[in-house]
PDB file of N, CA and C in Angstrom:
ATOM      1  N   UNK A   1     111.269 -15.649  66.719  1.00  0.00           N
ATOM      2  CA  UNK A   1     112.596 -15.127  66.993  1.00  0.00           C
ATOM      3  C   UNK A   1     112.781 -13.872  66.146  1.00  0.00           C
ATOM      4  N   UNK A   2     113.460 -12.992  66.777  1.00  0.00           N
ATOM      5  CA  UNK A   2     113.393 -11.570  65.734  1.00  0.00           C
ATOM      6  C   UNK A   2     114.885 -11.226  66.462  1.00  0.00           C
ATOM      7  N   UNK A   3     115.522 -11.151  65.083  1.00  0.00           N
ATOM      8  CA  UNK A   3     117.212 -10.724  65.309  1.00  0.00           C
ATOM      9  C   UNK A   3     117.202  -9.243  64.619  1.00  0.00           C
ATOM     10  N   UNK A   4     117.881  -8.625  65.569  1.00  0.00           N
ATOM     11  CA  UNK A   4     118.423  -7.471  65.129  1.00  0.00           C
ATOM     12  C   UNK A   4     119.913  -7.112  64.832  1.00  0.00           C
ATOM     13  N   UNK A   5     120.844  -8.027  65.019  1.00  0.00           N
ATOM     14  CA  UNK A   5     122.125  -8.205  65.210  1.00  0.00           C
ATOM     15  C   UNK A   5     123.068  -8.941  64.955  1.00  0.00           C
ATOM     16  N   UNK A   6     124.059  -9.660  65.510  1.00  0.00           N
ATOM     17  CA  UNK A   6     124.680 -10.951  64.742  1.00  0.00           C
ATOM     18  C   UNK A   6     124.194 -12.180  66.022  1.00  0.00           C
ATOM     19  N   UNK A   7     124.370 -13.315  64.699  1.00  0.00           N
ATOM     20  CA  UNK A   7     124.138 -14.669  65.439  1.00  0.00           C
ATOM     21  C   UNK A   7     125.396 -15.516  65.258  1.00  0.00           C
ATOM     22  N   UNK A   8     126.235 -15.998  66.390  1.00  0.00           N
ATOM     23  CA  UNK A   8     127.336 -16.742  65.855  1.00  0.00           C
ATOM     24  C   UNK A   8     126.503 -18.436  65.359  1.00  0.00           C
ATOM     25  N   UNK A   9     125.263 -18.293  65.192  1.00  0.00           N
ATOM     26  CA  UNK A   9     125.395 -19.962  64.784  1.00  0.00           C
ATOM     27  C   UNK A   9     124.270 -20.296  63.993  1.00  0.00           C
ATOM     28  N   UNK A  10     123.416 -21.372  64.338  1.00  0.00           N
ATOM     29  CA  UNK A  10     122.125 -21.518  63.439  1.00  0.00           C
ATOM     30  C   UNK A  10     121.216 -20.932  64.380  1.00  0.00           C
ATOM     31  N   UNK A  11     119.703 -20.879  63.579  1.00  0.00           N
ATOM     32  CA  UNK A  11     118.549 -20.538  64.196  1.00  0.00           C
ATOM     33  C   UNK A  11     117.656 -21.240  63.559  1.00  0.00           C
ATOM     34  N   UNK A  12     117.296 -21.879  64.380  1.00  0.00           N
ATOM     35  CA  UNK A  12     116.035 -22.989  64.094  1.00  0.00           C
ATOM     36  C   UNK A  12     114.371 -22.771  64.759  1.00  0.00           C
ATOM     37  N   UNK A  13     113.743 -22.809  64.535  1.00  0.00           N
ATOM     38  CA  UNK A  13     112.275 -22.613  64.632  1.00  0.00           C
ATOM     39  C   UNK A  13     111.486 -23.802  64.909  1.00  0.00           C
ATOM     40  N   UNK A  14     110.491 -24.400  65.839  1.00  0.00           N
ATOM     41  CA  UNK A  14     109.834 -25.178  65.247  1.00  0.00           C
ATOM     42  C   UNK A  14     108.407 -24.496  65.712  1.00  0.00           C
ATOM     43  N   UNK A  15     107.324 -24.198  64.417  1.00  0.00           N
ATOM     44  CA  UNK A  15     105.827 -23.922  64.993  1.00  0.00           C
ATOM     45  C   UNK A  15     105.660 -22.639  65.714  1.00  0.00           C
ATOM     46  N   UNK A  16     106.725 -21.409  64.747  1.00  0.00           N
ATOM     47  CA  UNK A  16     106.924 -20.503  65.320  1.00  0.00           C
ATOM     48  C   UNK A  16     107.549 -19.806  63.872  1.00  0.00           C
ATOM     49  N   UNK A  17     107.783 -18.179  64.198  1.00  0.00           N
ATOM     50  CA  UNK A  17     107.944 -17.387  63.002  1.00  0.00           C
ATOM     51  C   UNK A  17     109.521 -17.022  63.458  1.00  0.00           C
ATOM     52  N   UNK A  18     110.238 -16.794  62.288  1.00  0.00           N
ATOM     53  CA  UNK A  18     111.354 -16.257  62.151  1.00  0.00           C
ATOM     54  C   UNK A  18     111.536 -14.619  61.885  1.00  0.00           C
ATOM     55  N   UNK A  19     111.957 -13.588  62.387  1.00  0.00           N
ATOM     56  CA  UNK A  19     112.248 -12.416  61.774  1.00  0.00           C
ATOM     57  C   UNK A  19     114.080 -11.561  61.795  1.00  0.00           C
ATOM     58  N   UNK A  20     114.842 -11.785  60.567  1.00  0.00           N
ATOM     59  CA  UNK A  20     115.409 -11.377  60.451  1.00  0.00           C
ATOM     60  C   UNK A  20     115.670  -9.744  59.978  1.00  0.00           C
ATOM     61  N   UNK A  21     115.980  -9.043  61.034  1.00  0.00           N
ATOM     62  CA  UNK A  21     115.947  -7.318  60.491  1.00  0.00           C
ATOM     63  C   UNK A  21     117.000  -6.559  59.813  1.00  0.00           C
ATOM     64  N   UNK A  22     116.692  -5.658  59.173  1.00  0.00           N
ATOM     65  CA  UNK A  22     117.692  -4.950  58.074  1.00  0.00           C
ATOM     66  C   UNK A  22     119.204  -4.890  59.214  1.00  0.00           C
ATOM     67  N   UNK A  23     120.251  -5.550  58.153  1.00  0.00           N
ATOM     68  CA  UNK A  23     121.462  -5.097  58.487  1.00  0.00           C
ATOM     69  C   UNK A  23     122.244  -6.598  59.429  1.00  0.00           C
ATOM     70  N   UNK A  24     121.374  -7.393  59.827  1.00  0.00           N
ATOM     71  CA  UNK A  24     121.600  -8.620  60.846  1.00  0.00           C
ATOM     72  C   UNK A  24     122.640  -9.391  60.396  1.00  0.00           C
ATOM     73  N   UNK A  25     123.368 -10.119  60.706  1.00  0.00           N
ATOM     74  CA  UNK A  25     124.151 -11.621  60.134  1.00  0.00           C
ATOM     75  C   UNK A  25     123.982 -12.606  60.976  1.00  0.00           C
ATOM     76  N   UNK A  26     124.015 -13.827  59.836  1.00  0.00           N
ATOM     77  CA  UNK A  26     123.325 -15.230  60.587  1.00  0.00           C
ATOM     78  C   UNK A  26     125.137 -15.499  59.942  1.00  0.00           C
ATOM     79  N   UNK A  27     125.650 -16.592  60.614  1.00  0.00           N
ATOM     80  CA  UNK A  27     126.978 -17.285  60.421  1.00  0.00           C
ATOM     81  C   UNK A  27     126.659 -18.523  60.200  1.00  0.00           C
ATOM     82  N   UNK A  28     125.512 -19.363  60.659  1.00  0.00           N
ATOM     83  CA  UNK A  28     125.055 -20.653  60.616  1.00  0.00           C
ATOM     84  C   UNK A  28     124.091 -20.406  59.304  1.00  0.00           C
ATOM     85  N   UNK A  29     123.105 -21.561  59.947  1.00  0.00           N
ATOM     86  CA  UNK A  29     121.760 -21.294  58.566  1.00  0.00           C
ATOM     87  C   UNK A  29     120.830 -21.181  59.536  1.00  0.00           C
ATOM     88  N   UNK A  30     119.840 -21.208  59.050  1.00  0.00           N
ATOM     89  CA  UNK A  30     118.363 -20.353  59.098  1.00  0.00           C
ATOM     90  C   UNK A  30     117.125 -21.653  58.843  1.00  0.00           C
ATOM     91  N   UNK A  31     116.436 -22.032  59.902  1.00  0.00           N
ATOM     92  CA  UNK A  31     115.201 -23.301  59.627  1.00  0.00           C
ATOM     93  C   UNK A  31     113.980 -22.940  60.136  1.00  0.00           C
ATOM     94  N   UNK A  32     113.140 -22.815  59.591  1.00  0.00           N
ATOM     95  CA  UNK A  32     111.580 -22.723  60.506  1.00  0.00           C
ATOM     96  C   UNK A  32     110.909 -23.771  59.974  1.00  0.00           C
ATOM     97  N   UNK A  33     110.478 -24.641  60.716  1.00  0.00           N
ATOM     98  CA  UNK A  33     109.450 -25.773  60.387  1.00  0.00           C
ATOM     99  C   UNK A  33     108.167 -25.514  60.869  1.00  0.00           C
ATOM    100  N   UNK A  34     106.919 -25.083  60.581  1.00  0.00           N
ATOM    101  CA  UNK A  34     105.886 -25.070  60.727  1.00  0.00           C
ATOM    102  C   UNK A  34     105.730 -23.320  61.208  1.00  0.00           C
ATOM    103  N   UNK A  35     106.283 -22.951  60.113  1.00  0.00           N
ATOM    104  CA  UNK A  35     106.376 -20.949  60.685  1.00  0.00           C
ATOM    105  C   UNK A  35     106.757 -20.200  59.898  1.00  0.00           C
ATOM    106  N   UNK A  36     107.243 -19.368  59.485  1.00  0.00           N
ATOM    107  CA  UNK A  36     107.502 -18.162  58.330  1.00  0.00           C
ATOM    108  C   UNK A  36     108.719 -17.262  58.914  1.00  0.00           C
ATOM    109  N   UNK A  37     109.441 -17.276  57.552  1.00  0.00           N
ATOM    110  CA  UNK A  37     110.577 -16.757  58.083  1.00  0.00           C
ATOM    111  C   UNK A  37     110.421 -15.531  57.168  1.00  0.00           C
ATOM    112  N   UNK A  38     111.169 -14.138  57.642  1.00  0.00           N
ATOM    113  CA  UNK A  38     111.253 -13.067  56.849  1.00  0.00           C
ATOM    114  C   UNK A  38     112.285 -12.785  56.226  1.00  0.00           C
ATOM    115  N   UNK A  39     113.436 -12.162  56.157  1.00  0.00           N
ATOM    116  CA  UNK A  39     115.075 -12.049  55.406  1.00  0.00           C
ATOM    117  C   UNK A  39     114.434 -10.545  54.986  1.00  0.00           C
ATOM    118  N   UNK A  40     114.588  -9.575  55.425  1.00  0.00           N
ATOM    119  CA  UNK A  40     115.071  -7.599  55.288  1.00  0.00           C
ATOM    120  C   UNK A  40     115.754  -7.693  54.754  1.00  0.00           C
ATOM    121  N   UNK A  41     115.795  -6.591  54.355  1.00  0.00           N
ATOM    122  CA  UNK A  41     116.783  -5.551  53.614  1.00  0.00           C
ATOM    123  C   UNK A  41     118.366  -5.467  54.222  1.00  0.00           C
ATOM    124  N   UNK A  42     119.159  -6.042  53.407  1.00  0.00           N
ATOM    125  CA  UNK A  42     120.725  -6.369  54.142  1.00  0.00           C
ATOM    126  C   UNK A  42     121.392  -6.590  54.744  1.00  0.00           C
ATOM    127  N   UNK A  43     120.219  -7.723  54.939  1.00  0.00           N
ATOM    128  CA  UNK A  43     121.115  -9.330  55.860  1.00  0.00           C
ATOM    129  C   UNK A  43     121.300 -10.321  55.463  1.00  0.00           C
ATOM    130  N   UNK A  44     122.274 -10.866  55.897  1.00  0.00           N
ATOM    131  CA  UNK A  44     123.718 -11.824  55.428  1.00  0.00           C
ATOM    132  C   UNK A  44     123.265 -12.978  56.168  1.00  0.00           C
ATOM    133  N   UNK A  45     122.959 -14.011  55.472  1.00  0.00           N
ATOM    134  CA  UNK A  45     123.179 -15.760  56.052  1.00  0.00           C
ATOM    135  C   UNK A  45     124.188 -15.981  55.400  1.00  0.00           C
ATOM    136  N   UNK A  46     125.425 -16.252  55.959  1.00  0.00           N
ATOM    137  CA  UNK A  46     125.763 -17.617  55.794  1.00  0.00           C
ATOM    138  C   UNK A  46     125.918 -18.922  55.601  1.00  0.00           C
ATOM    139  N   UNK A  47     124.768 -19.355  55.915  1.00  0.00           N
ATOM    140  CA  UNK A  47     124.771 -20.955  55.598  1.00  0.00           C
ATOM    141  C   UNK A  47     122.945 -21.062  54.712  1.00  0.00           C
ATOM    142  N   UNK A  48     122.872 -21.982  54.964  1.00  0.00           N
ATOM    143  CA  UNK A  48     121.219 -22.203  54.342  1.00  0.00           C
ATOM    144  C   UNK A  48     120.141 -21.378  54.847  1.00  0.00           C
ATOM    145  N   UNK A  49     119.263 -21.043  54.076  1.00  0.00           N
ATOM    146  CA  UNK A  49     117.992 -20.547  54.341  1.00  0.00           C
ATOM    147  C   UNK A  49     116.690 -21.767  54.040  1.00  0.00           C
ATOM    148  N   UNK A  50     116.013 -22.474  55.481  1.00  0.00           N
ATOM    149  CA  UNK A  50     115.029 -23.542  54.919  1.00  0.00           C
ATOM    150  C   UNK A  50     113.759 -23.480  55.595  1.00  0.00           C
ATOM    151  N   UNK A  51     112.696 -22.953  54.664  1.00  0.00           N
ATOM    152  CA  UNK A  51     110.715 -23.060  55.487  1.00  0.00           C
ATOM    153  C   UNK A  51     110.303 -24.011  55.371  1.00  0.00           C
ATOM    154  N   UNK A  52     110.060 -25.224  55.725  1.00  0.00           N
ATOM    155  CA  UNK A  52     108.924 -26.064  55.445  1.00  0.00           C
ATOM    156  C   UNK A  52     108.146 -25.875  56.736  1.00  0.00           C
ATOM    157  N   UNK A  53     106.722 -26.255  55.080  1.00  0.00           N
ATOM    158  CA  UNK A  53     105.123 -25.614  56.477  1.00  0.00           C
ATOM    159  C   UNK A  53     105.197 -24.712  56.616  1.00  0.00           C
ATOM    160  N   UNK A  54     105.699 -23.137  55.793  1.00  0.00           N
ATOM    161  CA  UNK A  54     105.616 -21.927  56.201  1.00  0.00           C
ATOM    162  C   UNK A  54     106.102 -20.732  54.528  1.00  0.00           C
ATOM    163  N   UNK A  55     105.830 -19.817  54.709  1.00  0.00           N
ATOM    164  CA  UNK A  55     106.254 -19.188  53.722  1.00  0.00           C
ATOM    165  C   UNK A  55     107.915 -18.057  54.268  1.00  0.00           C
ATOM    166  N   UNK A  56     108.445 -18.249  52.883  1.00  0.00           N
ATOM    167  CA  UNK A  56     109.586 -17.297  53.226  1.00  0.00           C
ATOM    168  C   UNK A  56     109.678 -16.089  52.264  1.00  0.00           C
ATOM    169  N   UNK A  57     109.903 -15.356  53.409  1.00  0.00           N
ATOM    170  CA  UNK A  57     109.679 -13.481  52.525  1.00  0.00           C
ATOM    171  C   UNK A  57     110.976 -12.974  52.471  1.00  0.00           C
ATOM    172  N   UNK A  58     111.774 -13.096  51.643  1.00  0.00           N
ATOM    173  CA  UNK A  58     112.644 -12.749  51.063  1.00  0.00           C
ATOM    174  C   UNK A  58     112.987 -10.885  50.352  1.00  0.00           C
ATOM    175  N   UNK A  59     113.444 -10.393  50.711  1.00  0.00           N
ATOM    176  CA  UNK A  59     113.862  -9.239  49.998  1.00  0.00           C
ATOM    177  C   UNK A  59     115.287  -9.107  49.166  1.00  0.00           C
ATOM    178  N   UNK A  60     114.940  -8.670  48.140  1.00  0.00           N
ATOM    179  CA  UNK A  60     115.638  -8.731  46.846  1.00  0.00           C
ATOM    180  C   UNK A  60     117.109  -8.324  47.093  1.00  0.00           C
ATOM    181  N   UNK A  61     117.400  -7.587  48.003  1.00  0.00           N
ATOM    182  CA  UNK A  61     118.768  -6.949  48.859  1.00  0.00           C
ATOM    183  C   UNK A  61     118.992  -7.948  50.096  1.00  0.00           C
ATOM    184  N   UNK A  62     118.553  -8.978  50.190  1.00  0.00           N
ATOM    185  CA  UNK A  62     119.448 -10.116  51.208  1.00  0.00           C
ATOM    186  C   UNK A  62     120.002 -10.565  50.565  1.00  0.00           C
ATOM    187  N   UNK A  63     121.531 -11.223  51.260  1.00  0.00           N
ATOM    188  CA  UNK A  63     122.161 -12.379  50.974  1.00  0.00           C
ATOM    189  C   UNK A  63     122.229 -13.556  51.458  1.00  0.00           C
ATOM    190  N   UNK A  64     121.891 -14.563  50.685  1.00  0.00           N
ATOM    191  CA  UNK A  64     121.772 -15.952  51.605  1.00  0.00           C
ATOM    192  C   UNK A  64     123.067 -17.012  50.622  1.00  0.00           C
ATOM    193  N   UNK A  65     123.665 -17.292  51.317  1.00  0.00           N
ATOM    194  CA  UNK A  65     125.315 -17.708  51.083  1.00  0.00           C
ATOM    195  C   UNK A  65     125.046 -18.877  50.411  1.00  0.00           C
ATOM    196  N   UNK A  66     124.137 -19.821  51.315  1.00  0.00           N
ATOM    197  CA  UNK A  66     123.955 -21.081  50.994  1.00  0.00           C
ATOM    198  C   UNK A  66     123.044 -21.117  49.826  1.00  0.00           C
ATOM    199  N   UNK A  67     122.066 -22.658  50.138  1.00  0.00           N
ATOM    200  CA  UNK A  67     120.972 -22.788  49.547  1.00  0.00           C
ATOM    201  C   UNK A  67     119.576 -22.156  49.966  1.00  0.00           C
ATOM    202  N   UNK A  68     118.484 -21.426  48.913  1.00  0.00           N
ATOM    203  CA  UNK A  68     117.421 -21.741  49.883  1.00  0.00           C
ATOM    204  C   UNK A  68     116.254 -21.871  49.291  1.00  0.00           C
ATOM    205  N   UNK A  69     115.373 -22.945  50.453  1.00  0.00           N
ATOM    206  CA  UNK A  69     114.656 -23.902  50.260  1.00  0.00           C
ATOM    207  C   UNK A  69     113.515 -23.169  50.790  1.00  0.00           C
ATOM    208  N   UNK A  70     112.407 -23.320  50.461  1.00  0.00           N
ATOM    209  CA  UNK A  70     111.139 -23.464  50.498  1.00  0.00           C
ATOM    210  C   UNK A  70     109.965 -24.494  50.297  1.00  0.00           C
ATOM    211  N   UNK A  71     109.272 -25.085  51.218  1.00  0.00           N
ATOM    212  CA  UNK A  71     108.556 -26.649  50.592  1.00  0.00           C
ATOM    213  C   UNK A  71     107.261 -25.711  51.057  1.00  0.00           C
ATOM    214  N   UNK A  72     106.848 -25.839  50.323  1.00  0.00           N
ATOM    215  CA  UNK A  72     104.721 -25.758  50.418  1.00  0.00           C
ATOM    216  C   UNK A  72     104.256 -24.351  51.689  1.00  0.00           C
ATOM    217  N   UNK A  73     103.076 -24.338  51.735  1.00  0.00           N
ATOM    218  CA  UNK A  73     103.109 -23.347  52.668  1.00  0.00           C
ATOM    219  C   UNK A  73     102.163 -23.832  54.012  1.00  0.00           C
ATOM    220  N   UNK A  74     101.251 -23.043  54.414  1.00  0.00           N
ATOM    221  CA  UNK A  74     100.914 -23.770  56.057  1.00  0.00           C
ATOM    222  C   UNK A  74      99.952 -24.993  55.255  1.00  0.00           C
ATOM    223  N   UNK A  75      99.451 -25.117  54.617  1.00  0.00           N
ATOM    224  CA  UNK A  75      99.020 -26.396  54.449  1.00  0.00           C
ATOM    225  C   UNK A  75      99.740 -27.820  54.585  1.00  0.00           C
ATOM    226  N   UNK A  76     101.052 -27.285  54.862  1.00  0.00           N
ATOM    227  CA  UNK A  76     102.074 -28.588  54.812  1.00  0.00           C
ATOM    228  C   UNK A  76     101.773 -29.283  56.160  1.00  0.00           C
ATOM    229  N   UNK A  77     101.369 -28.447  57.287  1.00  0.00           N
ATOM    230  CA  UNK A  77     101.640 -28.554  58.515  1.00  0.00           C
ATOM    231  C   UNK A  77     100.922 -29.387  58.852  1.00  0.00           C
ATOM    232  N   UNK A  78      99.643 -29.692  58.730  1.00  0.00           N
ATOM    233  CA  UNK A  78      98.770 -30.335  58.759  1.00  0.00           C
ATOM    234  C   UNK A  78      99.027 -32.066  58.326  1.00  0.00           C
ATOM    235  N   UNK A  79      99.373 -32.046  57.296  1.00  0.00           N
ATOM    236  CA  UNK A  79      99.340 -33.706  57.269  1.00  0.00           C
ATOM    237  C   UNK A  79     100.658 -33.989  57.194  1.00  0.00           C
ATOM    238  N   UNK A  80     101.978 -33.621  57.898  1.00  0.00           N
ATOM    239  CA  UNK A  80     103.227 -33.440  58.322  1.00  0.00           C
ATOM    240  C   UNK A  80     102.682 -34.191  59.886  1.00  0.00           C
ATOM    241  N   UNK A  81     101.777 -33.522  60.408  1.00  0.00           N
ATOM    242  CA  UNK A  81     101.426 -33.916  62.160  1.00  0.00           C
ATOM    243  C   UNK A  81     100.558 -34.950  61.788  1.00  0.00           C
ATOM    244  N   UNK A  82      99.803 -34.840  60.582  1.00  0.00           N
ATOM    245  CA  UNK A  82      98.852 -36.224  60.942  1.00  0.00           C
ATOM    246  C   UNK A  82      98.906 -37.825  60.611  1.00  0.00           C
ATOM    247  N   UNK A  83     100.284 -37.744  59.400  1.00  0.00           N
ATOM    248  CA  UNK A  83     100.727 -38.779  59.199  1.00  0.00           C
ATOM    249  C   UNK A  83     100.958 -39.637  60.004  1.00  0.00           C
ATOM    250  N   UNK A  84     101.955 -39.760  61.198  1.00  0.00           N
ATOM    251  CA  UNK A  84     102.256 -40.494  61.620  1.00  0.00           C
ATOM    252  C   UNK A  84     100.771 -41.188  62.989  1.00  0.00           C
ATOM    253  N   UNK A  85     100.175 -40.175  62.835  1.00  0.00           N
ATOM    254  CA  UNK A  85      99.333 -40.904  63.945  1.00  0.00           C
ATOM    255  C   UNK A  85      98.018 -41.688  62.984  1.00  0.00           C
ATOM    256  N   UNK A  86      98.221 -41.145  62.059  1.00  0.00           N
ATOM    257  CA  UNK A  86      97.156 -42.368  60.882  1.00  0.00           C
ATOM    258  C   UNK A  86      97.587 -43.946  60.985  1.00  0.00           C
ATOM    259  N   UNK A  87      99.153 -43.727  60.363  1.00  0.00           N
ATOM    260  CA  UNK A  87      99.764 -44.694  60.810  1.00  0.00           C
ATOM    261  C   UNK A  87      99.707 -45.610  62.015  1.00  0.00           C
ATOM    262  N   UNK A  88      99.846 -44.706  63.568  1.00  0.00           N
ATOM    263  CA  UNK A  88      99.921 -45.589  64.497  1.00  0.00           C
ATOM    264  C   UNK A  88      98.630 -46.480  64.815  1.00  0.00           C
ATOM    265  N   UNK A  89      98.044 -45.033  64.382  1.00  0.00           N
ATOM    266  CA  UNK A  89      96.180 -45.872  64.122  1.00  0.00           C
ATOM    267  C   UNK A  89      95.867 -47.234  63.944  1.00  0.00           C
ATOM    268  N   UNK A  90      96.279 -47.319  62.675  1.00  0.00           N
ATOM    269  CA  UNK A  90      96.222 -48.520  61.344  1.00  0.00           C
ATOM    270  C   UNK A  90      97.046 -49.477  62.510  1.00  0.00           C
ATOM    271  N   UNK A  91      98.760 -49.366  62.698  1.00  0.00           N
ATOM    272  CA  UNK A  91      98.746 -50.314  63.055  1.00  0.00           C
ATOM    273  C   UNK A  91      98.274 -51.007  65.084  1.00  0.00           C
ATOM    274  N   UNK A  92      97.491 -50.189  65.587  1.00  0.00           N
ATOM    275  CA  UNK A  92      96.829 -50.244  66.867  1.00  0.00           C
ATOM    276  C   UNK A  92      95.426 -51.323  66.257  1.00  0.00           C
ATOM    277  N   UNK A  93      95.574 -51.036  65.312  1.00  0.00           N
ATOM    278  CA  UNK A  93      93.487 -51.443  64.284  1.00  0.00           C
ATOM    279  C   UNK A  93      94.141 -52.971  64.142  1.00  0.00           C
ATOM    280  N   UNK A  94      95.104 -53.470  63.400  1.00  0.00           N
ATOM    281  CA  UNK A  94      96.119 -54.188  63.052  1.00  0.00           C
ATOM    282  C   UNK A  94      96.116 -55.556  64.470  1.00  0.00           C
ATOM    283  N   UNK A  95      96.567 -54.941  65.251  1.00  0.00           N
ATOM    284  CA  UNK A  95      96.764 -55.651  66.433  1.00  0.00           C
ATOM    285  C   UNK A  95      95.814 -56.142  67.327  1.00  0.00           C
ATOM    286  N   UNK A  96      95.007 -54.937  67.618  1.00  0.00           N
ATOM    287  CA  UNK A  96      93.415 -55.237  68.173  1.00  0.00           C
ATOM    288  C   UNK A  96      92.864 -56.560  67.040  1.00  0.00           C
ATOM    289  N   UNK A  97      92.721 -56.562  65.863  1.00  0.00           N
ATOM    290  CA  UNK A  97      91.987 -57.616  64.783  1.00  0.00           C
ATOM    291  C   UNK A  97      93.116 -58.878  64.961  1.00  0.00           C
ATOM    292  N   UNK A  98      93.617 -58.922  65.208  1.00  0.00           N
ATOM    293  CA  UNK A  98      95.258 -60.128  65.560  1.00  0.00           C
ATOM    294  C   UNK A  98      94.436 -60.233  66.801  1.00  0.00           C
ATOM    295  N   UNK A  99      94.258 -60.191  67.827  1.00  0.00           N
ATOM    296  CA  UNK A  99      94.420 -60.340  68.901  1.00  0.00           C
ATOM    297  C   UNK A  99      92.546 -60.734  69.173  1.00  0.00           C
ATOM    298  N   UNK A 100      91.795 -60.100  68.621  1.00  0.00           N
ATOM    299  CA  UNK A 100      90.608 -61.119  68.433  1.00  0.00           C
ATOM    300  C   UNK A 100      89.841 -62.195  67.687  1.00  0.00           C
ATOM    301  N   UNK A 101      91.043 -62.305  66.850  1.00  0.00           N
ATOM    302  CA  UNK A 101      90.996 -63.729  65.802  1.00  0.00           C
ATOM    303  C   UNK A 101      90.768 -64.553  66.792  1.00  0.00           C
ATOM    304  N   UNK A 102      92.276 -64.706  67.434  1.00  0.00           N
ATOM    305  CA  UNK A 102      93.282 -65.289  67.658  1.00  0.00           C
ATOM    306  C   UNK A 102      92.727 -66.046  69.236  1.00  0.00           C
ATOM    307  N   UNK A 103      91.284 -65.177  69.311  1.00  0.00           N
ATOM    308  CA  UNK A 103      90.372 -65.678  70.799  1.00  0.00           C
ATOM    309  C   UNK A 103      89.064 -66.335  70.001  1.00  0.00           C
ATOM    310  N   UNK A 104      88.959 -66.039  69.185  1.00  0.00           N
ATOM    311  CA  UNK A 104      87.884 -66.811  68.281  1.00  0.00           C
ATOM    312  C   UNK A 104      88.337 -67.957  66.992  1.00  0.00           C
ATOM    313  N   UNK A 105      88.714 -68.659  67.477  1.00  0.00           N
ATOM    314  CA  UNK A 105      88.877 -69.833  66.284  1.00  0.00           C
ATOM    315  C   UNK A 105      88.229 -70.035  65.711  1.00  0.00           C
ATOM    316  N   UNK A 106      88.064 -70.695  64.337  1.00  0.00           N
ATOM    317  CA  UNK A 106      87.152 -71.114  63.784  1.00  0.00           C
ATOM    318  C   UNK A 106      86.591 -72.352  64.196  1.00  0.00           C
ATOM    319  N   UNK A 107      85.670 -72.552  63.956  1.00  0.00           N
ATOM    320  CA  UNK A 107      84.684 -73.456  64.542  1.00  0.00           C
ATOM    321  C   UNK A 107      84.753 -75.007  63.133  1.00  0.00           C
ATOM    322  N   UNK A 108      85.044 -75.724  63.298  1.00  0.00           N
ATOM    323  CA  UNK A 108      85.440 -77.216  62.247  1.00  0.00           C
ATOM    324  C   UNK A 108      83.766 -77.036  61.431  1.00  0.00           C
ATOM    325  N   UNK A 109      83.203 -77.496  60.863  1.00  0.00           N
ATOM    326  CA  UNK A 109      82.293 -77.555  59.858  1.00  0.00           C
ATOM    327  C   UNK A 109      81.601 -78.975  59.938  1.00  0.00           C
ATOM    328  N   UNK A 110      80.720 -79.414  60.354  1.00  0.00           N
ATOM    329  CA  UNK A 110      79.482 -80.387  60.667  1.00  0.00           C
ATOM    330  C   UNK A 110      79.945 -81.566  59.905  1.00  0.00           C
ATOM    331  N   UNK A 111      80.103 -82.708  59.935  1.00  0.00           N
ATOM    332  CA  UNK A 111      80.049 -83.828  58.755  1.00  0.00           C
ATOM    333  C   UNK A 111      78.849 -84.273  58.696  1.00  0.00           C
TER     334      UNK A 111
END
């Protein structure tokens, strides 16, 4: 997304880059998740500025009203997406081993 102008609200990103240009106003806040956001030379957020999974380039002549956040950079992205399917993994592994016990009984022991 690349603003040159005003935004009456938020701008959110996902897996994609942000570019805010000299002079712009954001009225909402500002999110890129898995992308990089920029902030020029004398532009105005209003509300939050937040990257996770991405880097934010900041210039020393923006104003950002709110808070702003930065978590890790593209390395985040990566085990952000792979968590949960480790997880579903494990418990698919989980169920399959339940479910072939559960056809194999144990066998009683000889007297």
């Amino acid at each position: 997304i690349r603003v040159r102008g005003q935004v009456a609200g938020d701008i959110t990103v996902v897996a994609g880059n942000i570019v805010i240009e000299d002079q712009a106003e954001i009225a909402g806040d500002l999110t890129a998740v898995g992308g990089d956001a920029r902030i020029d030379h004398g532009v105005k957020i209003a509300g939050d500025a937040t990257v996770v999974g991405g880097e934010l380039h900041r210039d020393p002549q923006a104003v950002v009203l709110g808070d702003v956040t930065s978590v890790g950079g593209h390395g985040w992205a990566i085990p952000i997406l792979l968590v949960p399917f480790i997880v579903l993994g494990l418990f698919v592994a989980f169920v399959i081993w339940l479910v072939q016990r559960s056809r194999h009984p144990a066998v009683p022991a000889a007297a």
